[in-house]
C-alpha atoms as a PDB file:
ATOM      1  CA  UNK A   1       0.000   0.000   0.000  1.00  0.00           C
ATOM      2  CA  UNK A   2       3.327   2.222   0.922  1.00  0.00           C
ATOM      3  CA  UNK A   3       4.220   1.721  -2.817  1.00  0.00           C
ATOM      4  CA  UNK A   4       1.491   3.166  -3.931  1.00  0.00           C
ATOM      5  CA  UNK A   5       1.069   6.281  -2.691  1.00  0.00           C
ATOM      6  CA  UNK A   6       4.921   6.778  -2.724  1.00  0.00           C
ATOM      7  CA  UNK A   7       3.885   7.967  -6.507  1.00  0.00           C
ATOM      8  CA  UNK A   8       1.380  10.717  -5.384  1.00  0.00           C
ATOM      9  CA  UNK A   9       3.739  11.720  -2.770  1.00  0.00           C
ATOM     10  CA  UNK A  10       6.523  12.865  -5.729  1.00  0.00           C
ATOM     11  CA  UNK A  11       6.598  16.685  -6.710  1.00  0.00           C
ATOM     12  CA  UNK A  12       7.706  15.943 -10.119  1.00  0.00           C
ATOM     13  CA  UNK A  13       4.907  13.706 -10.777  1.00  0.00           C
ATOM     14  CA  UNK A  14       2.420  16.015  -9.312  1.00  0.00           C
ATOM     15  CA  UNK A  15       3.543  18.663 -11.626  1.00  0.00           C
ATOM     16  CA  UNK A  16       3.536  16.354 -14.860  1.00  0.00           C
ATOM     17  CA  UNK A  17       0.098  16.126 -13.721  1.00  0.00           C
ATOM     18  CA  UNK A  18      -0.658  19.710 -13.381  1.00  0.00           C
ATOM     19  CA  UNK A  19       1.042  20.654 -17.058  1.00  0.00           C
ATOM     20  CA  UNK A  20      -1.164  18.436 -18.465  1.00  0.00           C
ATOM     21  CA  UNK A  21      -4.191  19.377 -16.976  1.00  0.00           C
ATOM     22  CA  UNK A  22      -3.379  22.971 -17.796  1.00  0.00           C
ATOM     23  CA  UNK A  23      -2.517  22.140 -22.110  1.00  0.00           C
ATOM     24  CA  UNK A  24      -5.401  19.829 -22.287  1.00  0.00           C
ATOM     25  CA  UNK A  25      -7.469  22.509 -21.302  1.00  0.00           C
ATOM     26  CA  UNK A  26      -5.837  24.696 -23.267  1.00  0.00           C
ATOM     27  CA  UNK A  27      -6.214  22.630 -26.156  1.00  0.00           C
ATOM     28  CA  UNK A  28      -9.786  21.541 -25.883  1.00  0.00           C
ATOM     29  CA  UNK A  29     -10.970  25.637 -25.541  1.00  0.00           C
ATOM     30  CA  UNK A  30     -13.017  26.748 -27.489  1.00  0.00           C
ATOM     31  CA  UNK A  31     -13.462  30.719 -29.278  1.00  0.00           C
ATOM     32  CA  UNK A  32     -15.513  32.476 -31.663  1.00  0.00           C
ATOM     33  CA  UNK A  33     -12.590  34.896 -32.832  1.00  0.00           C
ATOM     34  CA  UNK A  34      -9.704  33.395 -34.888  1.00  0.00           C
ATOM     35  CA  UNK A  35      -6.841  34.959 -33.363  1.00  0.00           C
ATOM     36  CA  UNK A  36      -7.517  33.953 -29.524  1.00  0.00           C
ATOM     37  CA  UNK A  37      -8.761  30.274 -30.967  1.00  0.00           C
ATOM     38  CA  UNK A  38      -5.220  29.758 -32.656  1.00  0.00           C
ATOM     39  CA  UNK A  39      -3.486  31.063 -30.006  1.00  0.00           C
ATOM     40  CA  UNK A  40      -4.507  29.308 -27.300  1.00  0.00           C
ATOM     41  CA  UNK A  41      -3.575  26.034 -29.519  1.00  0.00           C
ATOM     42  CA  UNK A  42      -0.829  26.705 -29.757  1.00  0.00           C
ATOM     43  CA  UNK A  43       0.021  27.759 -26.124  1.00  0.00           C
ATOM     44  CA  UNK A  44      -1.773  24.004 -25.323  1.00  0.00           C
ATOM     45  CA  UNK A  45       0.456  22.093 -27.988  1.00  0.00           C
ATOM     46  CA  UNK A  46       3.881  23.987 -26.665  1.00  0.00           C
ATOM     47  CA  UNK A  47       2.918  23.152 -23.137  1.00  0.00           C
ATOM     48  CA  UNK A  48       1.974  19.760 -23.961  1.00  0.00           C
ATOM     49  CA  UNK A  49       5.527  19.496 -25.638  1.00  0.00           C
ATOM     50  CA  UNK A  50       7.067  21.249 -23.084  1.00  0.00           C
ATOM     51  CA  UNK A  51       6.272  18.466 -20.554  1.00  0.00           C
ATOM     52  CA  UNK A  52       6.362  15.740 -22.645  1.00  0.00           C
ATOM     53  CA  UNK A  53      10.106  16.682 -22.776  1.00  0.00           C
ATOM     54  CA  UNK A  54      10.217  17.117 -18.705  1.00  0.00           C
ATOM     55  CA  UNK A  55       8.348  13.969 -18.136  1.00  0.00           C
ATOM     56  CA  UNK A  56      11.169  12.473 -20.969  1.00  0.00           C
ATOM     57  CA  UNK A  57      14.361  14.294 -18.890  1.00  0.00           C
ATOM     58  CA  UNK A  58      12.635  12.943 -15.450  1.00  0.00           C
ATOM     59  CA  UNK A  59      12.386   9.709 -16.976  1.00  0.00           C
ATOM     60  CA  UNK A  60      15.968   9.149 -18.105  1.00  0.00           C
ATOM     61  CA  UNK A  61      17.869  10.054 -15.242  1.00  0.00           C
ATOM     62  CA  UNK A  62      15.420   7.899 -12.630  1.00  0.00           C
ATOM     63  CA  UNK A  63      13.615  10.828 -10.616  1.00  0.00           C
ATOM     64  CA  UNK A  64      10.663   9.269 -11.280  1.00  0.00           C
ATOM     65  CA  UNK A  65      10.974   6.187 -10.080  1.00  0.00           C
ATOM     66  CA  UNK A  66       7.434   5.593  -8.366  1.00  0.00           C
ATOM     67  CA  UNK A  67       5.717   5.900 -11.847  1.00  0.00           C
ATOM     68  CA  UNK A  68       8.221   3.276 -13.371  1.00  0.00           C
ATOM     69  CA  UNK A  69       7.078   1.115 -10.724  1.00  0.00           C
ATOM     70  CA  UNK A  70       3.722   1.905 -10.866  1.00  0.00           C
ATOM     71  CA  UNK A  71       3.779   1.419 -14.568  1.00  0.00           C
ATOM     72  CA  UNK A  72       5.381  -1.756 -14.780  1.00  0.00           C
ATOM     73  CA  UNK A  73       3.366  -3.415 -12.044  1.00  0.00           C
ATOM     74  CA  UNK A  74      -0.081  -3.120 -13.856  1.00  0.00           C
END
């Protein structure tokens, strides 16, 4: 049970999270003018990228550890 909550307990997971709560909403806004509607796209689909590439870096050099585990138990 310790295991488990180990992965919620992990700042860098909780703000992998947080990213992509914050570009999916971006990217599933919605906007009657063009200019705000493209733009907030593209601020989703840069911070979706952006922690793709975190979540990537974590990855590699183990500070994530928990969600390996986590992962490759279910």
């Amino acid at each position: 049970m310790n295991k488990y909550l180990k992965a919620y307990l992990n700042w860098r997971i909780n703000t992998l999270c947080m990213l992509a709560m914050a570009a999916t909403v971006l990217i599933v806004s919605e906007s009657k003018a063009f200019i705000p509607f493209i733009s907030t796209k593209i601020a989703g689909f840069a911070l979706a990228y952006l922690t793709f590439r975190l979540g990537k870096y974590w990855y590699n050099k183990g500070k994530i550890d928990e969600l390996k585990e986590l992962i490759n138990e279910e």
